[in-house]
PDB file of N, CA and C in Angstrom:
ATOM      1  N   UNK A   1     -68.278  48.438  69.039  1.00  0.00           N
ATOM      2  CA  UNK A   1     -69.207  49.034  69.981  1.00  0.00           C
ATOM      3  C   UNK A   1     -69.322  48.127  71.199  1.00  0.00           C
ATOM      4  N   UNK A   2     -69.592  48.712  72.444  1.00  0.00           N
ATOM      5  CA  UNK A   2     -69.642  48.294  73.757  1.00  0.00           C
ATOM      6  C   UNK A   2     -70.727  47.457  74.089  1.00  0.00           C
ATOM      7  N   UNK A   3     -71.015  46.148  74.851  1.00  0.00           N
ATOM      8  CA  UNK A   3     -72.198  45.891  74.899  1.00  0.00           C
ATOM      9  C   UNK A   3     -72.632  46.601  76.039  1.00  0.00           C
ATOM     10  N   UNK A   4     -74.039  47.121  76.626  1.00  0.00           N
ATOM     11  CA  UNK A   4     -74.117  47.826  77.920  1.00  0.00           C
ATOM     12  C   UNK A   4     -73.768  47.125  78.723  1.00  0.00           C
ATOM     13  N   UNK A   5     -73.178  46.204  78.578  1.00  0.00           N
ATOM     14  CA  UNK A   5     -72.795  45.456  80.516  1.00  0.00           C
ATOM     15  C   UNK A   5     -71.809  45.692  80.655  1.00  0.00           C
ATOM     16  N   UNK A   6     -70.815  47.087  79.603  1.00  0.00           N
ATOM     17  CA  UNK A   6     -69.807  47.739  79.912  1.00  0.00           C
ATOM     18  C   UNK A   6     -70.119  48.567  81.296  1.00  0.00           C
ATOM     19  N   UNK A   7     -71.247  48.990  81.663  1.00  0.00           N
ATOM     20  CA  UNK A   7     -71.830  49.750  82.796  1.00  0.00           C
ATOM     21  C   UNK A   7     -71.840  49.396  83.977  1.00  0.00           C
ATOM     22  N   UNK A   8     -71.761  47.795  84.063  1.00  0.00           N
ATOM     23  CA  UNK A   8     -71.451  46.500  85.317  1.00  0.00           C
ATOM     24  C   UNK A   8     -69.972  47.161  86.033  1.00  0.00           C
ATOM     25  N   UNK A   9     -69.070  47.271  85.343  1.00  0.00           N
ATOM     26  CA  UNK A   9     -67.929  47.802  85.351  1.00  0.00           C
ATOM     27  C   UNK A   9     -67.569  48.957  86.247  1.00  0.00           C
ATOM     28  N   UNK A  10     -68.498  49.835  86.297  1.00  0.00           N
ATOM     29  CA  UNK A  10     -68.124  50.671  86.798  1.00  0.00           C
ATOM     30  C   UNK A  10     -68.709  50.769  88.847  1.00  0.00           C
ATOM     31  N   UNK A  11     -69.263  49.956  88.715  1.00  0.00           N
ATOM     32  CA  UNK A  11     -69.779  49.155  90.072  1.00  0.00           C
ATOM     33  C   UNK A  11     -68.355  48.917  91.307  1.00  0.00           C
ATOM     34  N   UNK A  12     -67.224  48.301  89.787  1.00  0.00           N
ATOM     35  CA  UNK A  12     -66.252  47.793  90.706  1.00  0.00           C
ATOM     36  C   UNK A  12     -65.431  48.853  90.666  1.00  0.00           C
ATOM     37  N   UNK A  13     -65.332  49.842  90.705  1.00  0.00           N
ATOM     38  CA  UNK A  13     -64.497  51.245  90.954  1.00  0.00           C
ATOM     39  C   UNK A  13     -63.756  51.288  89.394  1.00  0.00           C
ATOM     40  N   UNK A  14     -64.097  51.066  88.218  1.00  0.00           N
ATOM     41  CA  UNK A  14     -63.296  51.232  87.524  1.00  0.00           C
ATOM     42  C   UNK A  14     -64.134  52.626  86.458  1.00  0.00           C
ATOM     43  N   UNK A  15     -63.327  53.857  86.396  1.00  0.00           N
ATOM     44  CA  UNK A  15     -64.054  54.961  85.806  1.00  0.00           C
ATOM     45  C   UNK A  15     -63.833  55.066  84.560  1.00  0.00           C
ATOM     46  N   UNK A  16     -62.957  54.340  83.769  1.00  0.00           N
ATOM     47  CA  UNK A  16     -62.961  54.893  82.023  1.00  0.00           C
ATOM     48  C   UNK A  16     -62.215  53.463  81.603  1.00  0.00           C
ATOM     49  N   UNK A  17     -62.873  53.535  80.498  1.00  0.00           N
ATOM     50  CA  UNK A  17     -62.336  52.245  79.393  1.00  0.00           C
ATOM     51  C   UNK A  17     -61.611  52.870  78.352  1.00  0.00           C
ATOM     52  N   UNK A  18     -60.962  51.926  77.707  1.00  0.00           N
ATOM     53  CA  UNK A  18     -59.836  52.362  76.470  1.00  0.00           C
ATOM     54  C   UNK A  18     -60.328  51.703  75.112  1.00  0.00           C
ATOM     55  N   UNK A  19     -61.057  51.520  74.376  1.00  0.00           N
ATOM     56  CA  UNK A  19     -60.708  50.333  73.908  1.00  0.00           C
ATOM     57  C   UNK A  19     -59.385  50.079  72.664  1.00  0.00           C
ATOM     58  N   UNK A  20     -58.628  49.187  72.744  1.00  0.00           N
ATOM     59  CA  UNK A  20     -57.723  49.159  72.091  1.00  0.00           C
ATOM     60  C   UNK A  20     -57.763  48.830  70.496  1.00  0.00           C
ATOM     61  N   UNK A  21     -58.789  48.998  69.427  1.00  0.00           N
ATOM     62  CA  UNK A  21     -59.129  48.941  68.696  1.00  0.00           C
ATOM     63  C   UNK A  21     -60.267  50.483  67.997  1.00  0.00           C
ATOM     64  N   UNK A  22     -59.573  51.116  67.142  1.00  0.00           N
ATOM     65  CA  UNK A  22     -60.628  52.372  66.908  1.00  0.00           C
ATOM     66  C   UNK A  22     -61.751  51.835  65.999  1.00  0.00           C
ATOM     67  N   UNK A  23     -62.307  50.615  65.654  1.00  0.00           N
ATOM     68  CA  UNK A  23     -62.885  50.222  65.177  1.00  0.00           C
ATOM     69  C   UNK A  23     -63.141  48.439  65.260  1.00  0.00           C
ATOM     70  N   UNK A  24     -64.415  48.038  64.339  1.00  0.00           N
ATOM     71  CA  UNK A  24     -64.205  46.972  64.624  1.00  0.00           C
ATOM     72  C   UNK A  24     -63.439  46.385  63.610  1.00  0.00           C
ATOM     73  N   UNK A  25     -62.761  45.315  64.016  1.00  0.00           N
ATOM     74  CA  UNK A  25     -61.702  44.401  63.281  1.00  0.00           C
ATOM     75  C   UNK A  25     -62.161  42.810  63.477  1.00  0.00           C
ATOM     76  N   UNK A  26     -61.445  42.083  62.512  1.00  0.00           N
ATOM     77  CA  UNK A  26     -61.536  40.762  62.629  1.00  0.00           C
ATOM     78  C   UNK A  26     -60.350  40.297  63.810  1.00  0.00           C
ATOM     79  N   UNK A  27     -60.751  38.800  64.369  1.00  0.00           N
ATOM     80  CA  UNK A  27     -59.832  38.317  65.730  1.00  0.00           C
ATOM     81  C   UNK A  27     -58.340  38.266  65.112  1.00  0.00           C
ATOM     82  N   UNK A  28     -58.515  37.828  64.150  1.00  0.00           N
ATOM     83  CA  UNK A  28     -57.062  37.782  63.024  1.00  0.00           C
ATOM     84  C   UNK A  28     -56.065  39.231  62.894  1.00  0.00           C
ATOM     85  N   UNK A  29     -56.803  40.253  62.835  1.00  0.00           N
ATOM     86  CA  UNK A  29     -56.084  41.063  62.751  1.00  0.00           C
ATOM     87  C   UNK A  29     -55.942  42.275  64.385  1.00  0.00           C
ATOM     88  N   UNK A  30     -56.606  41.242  64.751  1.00  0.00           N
ATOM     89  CA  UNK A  30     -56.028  41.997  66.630  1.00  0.00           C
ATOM     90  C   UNK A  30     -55.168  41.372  66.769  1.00  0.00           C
ATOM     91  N   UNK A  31     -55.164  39.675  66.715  1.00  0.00           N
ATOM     92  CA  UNK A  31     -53.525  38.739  67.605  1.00  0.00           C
ATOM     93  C   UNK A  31     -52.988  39.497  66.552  1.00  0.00           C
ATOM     94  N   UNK A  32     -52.690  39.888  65.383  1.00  0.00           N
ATOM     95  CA  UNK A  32     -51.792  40.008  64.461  1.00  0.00           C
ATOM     96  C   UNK A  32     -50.922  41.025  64.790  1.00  0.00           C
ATOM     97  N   UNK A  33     -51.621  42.555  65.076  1.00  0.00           N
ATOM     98  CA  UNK A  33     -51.380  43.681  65.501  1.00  0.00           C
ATOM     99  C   UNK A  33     -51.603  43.736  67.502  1.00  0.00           C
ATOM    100  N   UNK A  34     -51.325  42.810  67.592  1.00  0.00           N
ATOM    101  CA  UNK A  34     -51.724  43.168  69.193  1.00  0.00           C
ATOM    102  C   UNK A  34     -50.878  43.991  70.166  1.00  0.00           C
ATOM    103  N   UNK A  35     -49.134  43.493  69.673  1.00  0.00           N
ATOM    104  CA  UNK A  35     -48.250  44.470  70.086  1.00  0.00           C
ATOM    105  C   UNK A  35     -48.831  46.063  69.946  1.00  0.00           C
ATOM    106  N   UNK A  36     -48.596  46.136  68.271  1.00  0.00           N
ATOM    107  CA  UNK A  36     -49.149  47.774  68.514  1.00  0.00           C
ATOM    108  C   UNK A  36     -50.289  48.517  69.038  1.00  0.00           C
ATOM    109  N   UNK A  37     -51.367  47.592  68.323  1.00  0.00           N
ATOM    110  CA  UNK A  37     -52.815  48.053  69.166  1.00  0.00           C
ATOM    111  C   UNK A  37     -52.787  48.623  70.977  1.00  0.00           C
ATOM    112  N   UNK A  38     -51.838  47.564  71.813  1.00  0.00           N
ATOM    113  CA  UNK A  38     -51.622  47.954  73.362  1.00  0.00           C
ATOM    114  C   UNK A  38     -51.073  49.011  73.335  1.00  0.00           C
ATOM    115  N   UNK A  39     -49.677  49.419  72.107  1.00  0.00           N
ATOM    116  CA  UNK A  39     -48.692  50.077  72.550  1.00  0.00           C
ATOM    117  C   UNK A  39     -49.668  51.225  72.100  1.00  0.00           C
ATOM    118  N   UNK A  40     -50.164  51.502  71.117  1.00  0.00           N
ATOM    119  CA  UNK A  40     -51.130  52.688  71.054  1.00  0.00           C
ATOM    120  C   UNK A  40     -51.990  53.388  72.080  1.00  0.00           C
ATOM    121  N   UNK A  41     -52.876  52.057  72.742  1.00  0.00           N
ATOM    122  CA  UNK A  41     -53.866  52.141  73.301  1.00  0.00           C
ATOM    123  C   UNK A  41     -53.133  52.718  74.831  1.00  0.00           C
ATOM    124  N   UNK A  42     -51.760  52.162  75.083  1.00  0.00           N
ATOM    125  CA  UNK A  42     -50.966  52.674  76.568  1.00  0.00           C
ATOM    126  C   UNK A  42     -50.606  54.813  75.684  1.00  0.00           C
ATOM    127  N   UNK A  43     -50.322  54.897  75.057  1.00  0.00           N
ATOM    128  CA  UNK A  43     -50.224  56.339  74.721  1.00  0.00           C
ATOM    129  C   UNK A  43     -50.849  57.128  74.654  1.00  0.00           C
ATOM    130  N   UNK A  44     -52.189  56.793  74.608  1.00  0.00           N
ATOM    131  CA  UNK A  44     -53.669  57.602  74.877  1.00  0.00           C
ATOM    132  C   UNK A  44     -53.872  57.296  76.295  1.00  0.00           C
ATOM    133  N   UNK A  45     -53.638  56.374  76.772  1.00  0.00           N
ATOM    134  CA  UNK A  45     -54.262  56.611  78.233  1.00  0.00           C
ATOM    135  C   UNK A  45     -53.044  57.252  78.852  1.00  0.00           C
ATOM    136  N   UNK A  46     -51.908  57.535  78.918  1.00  0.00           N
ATOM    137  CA  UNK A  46     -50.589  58.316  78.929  1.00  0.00           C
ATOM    138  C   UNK A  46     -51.286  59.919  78.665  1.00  0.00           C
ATOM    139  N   UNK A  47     -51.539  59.967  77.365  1.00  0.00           N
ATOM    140  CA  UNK A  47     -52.092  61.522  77.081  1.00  0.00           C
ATOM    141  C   UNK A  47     -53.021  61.876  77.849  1.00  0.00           C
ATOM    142  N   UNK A  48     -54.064  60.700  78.203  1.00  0.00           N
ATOM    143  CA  UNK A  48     -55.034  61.552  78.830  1.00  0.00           C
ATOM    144  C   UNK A  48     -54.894  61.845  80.582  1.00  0.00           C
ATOM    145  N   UNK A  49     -53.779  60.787  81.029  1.00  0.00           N
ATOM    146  CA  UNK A  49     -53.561  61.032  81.883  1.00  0.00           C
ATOM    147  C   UNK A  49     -52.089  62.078  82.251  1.00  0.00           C
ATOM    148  N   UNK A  50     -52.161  62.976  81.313  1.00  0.00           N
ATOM    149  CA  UNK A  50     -51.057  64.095  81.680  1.00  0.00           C
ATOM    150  C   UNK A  50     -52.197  64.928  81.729  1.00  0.00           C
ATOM    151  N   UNK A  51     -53.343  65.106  80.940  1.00  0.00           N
ATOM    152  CA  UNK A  51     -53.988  66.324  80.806  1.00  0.00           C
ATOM    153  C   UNK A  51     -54.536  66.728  82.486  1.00  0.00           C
ATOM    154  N   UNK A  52     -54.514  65.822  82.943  1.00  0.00           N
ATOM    155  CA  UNK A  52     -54.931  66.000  84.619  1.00  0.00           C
ATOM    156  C   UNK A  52     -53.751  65.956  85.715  1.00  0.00           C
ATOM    157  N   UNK A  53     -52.558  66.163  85.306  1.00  0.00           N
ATOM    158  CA  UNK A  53     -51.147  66.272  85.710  1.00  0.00           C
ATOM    159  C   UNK A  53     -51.203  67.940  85.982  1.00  0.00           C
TER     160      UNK A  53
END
């Protein structure tokens, strides 16, 4: 979960977050999986950015 100063964020022109984890995990198993976690997390923002294509 997001802390609200995810909301700071959007100040600086940035409109949507990803987060690359569908849950929470330990730090161990993000470096572990980090390749895939990005490569996932780049295919959803891919999908969502065709739906507006």
């Amino acid at each position: 979960m997001l802390e609200e100063s995810y909301r700071d964020l959007y100040n600086y022109g940035i409109d949507v977050i990803f987060p690359i984890t569908k849950g929470p995990i330990s730090l161990e198993q993000s470096m572990k999986n980090a390749s895939t976690l990005i490569e996932d997390t780049a295919e959803r923002i891919m999908k969502f950015i065709k739906i507006f294509k």
